[in-house]
N, C-alpha and C. Protein backbone atom coordinates (compact mmCIF):
# COMPACT_ATOMS: atom_id res chain seq x y z
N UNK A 1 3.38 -3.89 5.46
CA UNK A 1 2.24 -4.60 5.99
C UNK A 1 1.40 -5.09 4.82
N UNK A 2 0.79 -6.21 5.11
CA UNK A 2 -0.04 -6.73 3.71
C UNK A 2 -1.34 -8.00 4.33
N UNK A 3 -2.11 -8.07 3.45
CA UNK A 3 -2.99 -9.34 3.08
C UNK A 3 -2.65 -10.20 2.39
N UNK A 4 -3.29 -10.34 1.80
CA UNK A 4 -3.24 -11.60 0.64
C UNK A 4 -2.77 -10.96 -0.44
N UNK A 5 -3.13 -10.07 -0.97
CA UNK A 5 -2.80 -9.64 -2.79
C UNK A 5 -1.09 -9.85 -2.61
N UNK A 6 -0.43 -9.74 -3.35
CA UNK A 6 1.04 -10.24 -3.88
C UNK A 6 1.80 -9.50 -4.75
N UNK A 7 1.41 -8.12 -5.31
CA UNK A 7 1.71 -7.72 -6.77
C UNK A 7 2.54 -6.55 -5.78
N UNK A 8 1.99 -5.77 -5.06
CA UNK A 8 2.68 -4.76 -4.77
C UNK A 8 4.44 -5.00 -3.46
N UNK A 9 3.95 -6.42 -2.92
CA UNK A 9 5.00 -7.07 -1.78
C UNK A 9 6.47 -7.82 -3.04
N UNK A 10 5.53 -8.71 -3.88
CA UNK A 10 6.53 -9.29 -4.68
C UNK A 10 7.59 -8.16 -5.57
N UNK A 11 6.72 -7.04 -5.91
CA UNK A 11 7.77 -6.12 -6.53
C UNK A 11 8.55 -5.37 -5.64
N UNK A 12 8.05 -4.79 -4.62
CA UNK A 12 9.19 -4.50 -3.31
C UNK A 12 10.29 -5.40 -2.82
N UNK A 13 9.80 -6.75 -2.59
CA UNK A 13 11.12 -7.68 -2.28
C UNK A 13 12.09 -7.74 -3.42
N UNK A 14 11.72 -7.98 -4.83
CA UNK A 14 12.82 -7.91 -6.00
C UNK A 14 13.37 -6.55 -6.11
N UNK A 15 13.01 -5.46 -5.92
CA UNK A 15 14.06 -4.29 -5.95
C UNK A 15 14.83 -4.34 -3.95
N UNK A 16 13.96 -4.75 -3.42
CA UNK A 16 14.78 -4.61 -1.81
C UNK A 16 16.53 -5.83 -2.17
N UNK A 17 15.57 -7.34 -2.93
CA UNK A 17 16.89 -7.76 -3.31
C UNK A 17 18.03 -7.49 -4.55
N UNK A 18 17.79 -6.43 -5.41
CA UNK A 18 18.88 -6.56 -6.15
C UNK A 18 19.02 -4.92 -6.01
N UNK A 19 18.84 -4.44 -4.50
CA UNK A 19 19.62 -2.77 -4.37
C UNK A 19 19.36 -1.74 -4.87
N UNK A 20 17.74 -2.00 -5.57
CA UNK A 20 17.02 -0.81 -6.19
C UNK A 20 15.96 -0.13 -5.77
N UNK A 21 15.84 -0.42 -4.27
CA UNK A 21 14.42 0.02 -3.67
C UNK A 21 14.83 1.46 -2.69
N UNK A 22 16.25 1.21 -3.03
CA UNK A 22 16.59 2.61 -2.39
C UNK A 22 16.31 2.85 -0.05
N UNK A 23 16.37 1.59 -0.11
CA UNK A 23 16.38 1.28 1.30
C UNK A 23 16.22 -0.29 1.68
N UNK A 24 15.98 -0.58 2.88
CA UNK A 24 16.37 -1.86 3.04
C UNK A 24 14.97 -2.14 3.90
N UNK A 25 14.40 -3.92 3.06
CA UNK A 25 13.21 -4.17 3.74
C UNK A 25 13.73 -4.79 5.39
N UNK A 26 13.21 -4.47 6.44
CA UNK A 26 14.01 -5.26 7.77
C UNK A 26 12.24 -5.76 7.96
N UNK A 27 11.61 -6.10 7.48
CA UNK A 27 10.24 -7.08 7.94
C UNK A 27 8.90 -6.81 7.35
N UNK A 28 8.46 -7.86 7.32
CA UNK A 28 6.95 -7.63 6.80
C UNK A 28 6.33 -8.55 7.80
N UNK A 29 4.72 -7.60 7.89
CA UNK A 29 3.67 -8.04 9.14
C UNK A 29 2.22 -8.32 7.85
N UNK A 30 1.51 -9.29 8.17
CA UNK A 30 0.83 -9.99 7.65
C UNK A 30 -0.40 -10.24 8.89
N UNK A 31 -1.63 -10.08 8.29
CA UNK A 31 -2.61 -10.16 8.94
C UNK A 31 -3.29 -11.87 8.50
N UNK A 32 -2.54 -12.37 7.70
CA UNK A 32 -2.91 -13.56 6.82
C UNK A 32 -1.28 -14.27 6.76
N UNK A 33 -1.24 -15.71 6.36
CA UNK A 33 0.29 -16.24 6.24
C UNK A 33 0.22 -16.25 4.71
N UNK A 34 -0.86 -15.91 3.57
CA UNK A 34 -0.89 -16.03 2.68
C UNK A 34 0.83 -15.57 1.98
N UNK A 35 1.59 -14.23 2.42
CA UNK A 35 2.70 -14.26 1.74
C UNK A 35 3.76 -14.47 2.18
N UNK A 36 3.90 -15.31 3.50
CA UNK A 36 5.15 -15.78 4.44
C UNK A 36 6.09 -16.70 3.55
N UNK A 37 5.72 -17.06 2.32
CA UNK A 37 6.63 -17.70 1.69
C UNK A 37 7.29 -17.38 0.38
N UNK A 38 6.54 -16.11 0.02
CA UNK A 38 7.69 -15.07 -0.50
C UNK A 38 8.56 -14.34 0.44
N UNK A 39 8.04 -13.95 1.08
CA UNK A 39 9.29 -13.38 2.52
C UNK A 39 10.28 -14.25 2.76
N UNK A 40 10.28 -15.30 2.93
CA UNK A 40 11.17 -16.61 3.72
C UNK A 40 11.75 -16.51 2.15
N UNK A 41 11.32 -16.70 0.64
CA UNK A 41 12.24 -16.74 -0.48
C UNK A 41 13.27 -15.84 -0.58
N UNK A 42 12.87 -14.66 0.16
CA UNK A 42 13.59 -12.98 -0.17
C UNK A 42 14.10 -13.35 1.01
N UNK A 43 14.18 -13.66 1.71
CA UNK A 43 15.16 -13.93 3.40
C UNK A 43 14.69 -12.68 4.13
N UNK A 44 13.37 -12.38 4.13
CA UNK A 44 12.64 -11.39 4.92
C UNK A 44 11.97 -11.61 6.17
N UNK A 45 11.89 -11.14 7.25
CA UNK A 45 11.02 -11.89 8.45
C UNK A 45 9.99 -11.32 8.09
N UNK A 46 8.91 -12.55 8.80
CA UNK A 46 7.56 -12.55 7.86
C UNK A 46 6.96 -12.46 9.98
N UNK A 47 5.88 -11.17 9.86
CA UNK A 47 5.33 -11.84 11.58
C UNK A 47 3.76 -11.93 11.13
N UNK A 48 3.30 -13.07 11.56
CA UNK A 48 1.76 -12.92 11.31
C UNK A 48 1.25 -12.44 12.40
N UNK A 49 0.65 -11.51 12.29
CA UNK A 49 -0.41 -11.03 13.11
C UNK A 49 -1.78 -10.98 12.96
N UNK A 50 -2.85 -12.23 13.47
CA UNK A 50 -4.23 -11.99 12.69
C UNK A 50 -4.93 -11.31 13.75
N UNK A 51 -6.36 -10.69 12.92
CA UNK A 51 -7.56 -10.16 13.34
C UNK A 51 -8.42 -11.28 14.53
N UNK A 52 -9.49 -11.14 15.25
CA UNK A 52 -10.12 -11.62 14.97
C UNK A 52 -10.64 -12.61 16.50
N UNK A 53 -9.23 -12.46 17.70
CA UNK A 53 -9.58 -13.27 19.05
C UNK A 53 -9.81 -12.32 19.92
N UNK A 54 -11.33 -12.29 20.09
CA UNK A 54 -11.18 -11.66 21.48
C UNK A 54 -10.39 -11.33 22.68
N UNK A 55 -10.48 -10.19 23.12
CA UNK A 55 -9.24 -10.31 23.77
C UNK A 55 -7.77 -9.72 23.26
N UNK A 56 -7.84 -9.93 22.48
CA UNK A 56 -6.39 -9.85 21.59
C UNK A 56 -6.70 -7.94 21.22
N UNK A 57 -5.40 -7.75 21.00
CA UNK A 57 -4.92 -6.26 20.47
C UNK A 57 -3.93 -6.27 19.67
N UNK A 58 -4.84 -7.01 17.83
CA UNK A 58 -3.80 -6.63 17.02
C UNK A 58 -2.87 -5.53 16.65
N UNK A 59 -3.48 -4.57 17.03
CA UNK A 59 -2.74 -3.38 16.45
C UNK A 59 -1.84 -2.93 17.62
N UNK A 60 -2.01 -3.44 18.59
CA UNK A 60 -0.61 -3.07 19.89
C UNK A 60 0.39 -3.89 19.12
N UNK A 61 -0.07 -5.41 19.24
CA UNK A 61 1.23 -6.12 18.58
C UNK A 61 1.17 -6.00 17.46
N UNK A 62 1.01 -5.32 16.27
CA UNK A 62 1.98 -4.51 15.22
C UNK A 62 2.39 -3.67 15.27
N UNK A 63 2.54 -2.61 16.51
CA UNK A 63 2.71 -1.59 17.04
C UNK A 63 4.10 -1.71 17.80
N UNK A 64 4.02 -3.20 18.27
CA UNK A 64 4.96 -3.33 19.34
C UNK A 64 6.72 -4.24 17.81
N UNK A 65 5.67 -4.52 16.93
CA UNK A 65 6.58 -5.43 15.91
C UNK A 65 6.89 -4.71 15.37
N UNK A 66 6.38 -3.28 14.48
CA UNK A 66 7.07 -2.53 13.99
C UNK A 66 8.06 -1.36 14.88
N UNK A 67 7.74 -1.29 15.98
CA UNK A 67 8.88 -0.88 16.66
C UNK A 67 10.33 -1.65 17.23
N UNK A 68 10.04 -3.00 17.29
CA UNK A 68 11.09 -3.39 16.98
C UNK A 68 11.59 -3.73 15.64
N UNK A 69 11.35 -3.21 14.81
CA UNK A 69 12.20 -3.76 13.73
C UNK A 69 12.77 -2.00 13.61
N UNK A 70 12.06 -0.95 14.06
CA UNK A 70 12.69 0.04 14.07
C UNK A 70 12.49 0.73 12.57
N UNK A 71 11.67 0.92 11.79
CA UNK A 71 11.64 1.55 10.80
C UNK A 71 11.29 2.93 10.28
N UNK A 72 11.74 3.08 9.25
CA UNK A 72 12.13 4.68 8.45
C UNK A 72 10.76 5.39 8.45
N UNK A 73 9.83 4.06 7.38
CA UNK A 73 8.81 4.43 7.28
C UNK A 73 7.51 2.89 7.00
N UNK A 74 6.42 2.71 7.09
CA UNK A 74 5.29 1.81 7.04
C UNK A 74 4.75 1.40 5.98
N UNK A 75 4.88 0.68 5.21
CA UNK A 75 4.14 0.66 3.71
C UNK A 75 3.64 -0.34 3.73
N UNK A 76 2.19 0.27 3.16
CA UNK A 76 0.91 -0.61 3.81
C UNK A 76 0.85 -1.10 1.87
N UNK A 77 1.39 -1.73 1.56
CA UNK A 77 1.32 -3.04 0.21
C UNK A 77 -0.38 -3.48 0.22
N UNK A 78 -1.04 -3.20 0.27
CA UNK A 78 -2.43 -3.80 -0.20
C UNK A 78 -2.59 -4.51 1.77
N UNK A 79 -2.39 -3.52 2.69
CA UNK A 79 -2.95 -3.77 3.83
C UNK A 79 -4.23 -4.05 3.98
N UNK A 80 -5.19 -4.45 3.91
CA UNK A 80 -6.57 -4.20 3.69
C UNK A 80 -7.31 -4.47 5.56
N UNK A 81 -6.86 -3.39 5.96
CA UNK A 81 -7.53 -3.15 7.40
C UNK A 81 -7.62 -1.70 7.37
N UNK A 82 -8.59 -1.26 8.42
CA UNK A 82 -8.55 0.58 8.55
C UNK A 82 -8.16 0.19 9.95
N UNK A 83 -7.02 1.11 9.78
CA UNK A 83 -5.74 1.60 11.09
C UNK A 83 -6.82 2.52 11.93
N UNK A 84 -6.56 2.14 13.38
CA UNK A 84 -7.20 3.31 14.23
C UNK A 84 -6.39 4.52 14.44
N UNK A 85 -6.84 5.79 15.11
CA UNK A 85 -6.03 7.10 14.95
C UNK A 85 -4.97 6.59 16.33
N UNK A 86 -4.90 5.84 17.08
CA UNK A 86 -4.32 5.24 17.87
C UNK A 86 -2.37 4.82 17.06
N UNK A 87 -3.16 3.80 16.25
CA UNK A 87 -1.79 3.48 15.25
C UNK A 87 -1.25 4.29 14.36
N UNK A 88 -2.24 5.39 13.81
CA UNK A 88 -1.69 5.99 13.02
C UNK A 88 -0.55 7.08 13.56
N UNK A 89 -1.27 7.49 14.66
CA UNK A 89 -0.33 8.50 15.72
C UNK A 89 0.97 7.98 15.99
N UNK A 90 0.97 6.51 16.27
CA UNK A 90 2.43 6.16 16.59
C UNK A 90 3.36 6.36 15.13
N UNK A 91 3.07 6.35 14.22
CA UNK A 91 3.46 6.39 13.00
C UNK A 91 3.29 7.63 11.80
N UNK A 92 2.92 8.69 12.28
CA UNK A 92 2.37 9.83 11.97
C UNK A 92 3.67 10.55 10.36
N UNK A 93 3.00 10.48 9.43
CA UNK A 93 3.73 10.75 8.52
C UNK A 93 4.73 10.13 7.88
N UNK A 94 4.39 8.05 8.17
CA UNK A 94 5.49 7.72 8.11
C UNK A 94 4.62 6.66 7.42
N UNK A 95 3.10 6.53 7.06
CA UNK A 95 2.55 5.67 6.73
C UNK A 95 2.32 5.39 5.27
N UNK A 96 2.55 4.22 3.92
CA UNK A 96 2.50 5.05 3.21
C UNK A 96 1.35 4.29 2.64
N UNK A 97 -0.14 4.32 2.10
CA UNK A 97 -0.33 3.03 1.30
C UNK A 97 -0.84 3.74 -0.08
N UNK A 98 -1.55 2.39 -0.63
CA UNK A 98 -1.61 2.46 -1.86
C UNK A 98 -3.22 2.24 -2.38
N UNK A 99 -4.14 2.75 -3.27
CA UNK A 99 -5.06 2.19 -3.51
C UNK A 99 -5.94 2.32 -5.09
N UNK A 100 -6.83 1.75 -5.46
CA UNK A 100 -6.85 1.81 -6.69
C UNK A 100 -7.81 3.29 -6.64
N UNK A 101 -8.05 4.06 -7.81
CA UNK A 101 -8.40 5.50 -7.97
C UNK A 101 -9.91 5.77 -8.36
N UNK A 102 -10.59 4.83 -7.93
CA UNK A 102 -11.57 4.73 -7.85
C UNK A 102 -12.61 4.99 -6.87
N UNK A 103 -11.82 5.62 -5.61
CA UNK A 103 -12.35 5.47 -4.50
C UNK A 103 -12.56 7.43 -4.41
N UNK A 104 -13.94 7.85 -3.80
CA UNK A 104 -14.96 6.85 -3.04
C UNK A 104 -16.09 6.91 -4.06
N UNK A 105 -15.73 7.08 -5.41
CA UNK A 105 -16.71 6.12 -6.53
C UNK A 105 -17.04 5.18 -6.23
N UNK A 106 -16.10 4.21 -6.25
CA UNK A 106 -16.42 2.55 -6.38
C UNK A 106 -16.20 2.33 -4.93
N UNK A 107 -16.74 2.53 -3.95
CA UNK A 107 -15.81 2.06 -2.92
C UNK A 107 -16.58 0.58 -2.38
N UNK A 108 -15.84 0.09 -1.07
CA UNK A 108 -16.59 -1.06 -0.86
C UNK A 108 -15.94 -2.53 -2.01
N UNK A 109 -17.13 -3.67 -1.91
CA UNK A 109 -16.44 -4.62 -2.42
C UNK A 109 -16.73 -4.51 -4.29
N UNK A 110 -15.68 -5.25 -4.75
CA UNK A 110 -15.32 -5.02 -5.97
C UNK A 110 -15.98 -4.28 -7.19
N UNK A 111 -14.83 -2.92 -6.56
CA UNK A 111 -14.76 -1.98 -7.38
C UNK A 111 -14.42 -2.26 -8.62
N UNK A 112 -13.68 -3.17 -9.45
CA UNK A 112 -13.75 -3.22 -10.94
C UNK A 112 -14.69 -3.18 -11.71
N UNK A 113 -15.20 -4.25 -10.70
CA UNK A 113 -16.69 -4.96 -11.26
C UNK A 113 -17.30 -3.76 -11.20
N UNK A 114 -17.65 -2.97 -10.48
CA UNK A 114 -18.89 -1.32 -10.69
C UNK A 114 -18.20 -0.83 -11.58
N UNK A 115 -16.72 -0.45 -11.74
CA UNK A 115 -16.54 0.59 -12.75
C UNK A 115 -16.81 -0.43 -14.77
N UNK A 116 -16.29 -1.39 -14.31
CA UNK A 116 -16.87 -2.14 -15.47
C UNK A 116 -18.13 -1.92 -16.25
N UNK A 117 -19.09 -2.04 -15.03
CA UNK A 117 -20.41 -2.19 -15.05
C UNK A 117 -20.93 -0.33 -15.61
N UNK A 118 -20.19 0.46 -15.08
CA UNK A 118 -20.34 1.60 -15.41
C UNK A 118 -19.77 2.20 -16.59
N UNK A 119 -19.22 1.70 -17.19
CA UNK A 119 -18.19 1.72 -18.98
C UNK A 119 -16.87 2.73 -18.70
N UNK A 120 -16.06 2.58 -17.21
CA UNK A 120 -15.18 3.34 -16.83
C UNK A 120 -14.16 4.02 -17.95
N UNK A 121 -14.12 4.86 -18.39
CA UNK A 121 -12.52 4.93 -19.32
C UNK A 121 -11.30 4.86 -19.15
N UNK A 122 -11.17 5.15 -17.51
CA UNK A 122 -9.71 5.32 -17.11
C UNK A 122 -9.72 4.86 -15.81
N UNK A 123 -8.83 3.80 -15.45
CA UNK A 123 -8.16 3.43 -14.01
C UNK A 123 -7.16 3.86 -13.85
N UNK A 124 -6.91 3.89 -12.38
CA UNK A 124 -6.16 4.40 -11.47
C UNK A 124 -5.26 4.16 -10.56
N UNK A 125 -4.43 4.48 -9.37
CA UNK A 125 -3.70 4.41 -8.22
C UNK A 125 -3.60 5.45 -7.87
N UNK A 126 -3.47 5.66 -6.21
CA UNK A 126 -2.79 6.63 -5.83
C UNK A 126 -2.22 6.18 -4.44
N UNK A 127 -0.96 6.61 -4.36
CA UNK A 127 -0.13 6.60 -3.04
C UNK A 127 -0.44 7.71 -2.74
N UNK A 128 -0.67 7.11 -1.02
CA UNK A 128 -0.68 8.52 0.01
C UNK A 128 -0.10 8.17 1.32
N UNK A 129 -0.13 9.47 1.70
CA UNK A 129 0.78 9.31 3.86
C UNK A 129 -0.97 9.02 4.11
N UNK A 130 -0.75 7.97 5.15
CA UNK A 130 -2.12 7.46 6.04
C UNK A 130 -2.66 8.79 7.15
N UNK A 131 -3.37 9.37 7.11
CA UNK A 131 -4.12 10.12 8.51
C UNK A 131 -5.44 9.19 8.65
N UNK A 132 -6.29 9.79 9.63
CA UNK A 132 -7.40 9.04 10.14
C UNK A 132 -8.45 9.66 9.44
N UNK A 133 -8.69 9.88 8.17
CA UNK A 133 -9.21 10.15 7.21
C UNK A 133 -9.18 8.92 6.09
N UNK A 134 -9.89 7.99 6.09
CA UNK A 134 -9.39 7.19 4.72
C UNK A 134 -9.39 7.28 4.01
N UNK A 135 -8.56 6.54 3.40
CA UNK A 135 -7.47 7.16 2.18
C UNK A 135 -8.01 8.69 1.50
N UNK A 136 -7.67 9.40 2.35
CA UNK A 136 -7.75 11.07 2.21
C UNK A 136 -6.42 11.74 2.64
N UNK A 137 -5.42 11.18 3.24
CA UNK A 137 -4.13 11.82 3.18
C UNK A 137 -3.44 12.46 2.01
N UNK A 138 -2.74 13.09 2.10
CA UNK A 138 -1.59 13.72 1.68
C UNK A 138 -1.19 12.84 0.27
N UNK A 139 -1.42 13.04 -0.98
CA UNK A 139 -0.89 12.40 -1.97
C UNK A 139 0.07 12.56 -2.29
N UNK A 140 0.76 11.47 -2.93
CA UNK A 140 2.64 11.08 -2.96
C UNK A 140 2.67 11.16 -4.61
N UNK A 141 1.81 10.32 -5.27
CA UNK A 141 2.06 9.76 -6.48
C UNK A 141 0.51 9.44 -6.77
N UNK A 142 0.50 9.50 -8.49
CA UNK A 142 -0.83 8.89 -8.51
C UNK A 142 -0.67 8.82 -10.29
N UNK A 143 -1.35 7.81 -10.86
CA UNK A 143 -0.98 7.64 -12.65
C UNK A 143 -2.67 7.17 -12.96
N UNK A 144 -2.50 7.24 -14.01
CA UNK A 144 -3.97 6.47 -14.97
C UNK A 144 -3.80 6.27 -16.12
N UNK A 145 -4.35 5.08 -16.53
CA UNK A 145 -4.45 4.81 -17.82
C UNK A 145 -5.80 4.37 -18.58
N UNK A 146 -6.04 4.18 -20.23
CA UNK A 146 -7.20 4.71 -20.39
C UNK A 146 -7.60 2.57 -20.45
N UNK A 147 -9.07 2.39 -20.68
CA UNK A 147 -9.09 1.82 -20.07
C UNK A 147 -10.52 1.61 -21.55
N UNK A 148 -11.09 0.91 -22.50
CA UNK A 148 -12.25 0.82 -23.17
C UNK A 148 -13.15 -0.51 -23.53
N UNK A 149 -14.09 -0.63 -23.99
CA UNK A 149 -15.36 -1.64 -23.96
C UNK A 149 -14.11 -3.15 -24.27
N UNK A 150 -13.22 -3.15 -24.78
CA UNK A 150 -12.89 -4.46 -25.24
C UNK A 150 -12.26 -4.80 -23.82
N UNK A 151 -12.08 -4.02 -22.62
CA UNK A 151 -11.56 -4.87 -21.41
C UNK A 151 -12.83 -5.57 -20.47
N UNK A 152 -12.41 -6.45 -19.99
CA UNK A 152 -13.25 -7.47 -18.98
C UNK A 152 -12.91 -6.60 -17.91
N UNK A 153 -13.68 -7.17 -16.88
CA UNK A 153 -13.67 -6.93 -15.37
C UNK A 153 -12.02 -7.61 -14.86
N UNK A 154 -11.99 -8.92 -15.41
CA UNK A 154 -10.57 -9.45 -15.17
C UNK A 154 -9.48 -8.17 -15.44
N UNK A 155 -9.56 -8.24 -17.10
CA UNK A 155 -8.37 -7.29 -17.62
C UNK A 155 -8.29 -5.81 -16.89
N UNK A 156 -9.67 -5.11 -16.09
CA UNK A 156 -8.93 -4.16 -15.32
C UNK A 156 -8.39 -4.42 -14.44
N UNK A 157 -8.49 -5.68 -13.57
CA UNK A 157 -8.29 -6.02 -12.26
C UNK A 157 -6.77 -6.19 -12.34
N UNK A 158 -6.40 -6.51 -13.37
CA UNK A 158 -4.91 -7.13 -14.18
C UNK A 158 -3.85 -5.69 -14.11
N UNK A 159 -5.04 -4.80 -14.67
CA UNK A 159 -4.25 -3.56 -15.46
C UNK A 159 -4.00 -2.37 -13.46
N UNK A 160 -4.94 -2.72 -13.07
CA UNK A 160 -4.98 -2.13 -11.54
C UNK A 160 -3.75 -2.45 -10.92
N UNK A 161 -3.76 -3.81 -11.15
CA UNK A 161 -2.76 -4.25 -10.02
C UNK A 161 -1.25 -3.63 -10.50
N UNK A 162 -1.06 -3.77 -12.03
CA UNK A 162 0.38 -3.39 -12.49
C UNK A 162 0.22 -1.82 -12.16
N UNK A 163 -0.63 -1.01 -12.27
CA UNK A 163 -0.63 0.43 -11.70
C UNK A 163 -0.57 0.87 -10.88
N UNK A 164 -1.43 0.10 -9.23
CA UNK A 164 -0.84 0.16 -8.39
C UNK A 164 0.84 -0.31 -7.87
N UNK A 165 1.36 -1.57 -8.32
CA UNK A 165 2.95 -1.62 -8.36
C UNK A 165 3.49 -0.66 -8.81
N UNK A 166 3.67 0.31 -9.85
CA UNK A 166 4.35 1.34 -10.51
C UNK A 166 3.99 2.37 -9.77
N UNK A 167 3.16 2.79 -8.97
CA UNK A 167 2.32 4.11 -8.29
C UNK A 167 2.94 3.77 -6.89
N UNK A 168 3.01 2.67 -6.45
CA UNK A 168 3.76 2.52 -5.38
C UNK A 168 5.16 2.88 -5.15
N UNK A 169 5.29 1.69 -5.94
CA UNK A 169 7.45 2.16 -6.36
C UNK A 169 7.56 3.80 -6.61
N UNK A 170 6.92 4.25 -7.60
CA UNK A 170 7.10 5.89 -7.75
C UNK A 170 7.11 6.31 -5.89
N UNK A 171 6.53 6.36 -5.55
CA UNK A 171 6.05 7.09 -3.83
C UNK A 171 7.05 6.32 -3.27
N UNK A 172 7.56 5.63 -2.87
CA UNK A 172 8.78 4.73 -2.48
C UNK A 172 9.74 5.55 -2.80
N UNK A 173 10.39 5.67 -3.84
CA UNK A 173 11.42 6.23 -4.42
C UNK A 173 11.13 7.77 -4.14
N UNK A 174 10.21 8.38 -4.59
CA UNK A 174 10.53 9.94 -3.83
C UNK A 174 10.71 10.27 -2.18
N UNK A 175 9.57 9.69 -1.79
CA UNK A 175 9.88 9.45 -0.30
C UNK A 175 11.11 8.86 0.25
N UNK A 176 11.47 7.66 0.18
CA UNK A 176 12.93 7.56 0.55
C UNK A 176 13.97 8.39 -0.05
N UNK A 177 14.01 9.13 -1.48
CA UNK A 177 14.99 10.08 -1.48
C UNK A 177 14.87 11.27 -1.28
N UNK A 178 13.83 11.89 -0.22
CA UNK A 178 13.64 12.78 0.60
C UNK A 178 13.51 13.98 -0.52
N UNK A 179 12.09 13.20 -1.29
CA UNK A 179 11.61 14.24 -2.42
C UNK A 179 10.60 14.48 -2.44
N UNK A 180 9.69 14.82 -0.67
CA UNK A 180 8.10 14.91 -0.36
C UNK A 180 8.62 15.14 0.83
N UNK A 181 7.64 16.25 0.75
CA UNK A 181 6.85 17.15 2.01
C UNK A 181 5.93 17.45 2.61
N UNK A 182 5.27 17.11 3.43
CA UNK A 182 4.17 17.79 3.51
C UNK A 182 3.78 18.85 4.56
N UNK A 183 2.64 19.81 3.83
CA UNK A 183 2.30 20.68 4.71
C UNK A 183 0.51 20.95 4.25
N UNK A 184 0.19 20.32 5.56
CA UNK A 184 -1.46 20.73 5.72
C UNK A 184 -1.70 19.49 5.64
N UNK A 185 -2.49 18.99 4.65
CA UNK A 185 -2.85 18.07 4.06
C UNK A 185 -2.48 17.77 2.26
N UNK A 186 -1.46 18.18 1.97
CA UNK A 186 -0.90 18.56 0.76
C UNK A 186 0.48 17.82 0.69
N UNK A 187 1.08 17.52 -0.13
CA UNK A 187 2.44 17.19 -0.47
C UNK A 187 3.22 17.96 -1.34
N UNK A 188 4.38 18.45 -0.94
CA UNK A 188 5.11 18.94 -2.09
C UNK A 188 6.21 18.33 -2.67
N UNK A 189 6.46 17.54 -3.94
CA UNK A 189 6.81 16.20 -4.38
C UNK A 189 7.86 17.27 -5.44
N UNK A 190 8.88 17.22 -5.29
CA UNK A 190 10.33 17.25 -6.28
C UNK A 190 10.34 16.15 -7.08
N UNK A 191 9.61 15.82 -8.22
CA UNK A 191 9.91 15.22 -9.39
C UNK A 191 10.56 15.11 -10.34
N UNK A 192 12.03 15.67 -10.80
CA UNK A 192 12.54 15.77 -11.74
C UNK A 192 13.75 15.45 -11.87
């Protein structure tokens, strides 16, 4: 599932196409058409589903789209909606997303810019399983790197995005090779 950002979908479709993602993408759901034309490049079905008409129940019909496509598990690529405990239940331990490690420091709108503004030393990612806690689930994966006065607000935003792609793929790859567990609110991750 995704928005607009591109960094964490475009690196999933290039390992889904050359047999290194360790499972097979069968669809991506989009709240925006912003990436329907990397999907259609990767020969992926792309379903838009937007926010926003009265009346309407987006999250039945992604509910009803990801059950037909029938999947392993949910990976929310830079989803940028909060799932109700409704959706999460249908999908319970199967959700995975991703976010920068700043949170609930920086939370809200652009977090670079505050940690910038604050002389941050080190950015972040962390993959987690979704509960109705945001982003307070069960951690999968999580990295940092150091981060000092000669970077812009751009250059973290730059350095985020390649950390979240690598923090993702890591949680991808243990999770599909059935190297995470969880119990409680905890994960127990076979790394080696």
């Amino acid at each position: 599932m995704v928005t607009k950002e591109y960094h964490c979908l475009a690196d999933i479709l290039v390992r889904n196409n050359f047999g290194t993602l360790g499972a097979t993408v069968v669809g991506v759901i989009g709240n925006h058409d912003v990436l329907q034309k990397i999907c259609e490049r990767f020969d992926v079905p792309f379903s838009l589903i937007s926010y926003g008409y009265e009346g309407d129940d987006p999250e039945q019909d992604m509910i009803d789209q990801i059950n037909a496509y029938n999947p392993d598990y949910v990976i929310l690529a830079k989803f940028m909606r909060i799932l109700s405990p409704r959706f999460v239940a249908c999908f319970a331990d199967r959700i995975i997303n991703i976010h920068h490690s700043f949170l609930p420091a920086f939370a809200g709108a652009n977090p670079y810019k505050q940690a910038f503004e604050r002389g941050v030393k080190l950015i972040g990612a962390t993959a987690h399983f979704v509960t109705n806690d945001l982003d307070e689930g069960p951690i999968i994966a999580q990295q940092i790197i150091p981060v000092n006065h000669s970077f812009t607000v751009k250059d973290m935003v730059r350095s985020g995005k390649e950390i979240e792609t690598a923090v993702l793929a890591k949680a991808m790859r243990l999770v599909l090779g059935d190297r995470v567990f969880v119990y409680k609110n905890k994960t127990v991750v076979f790394d080696n």
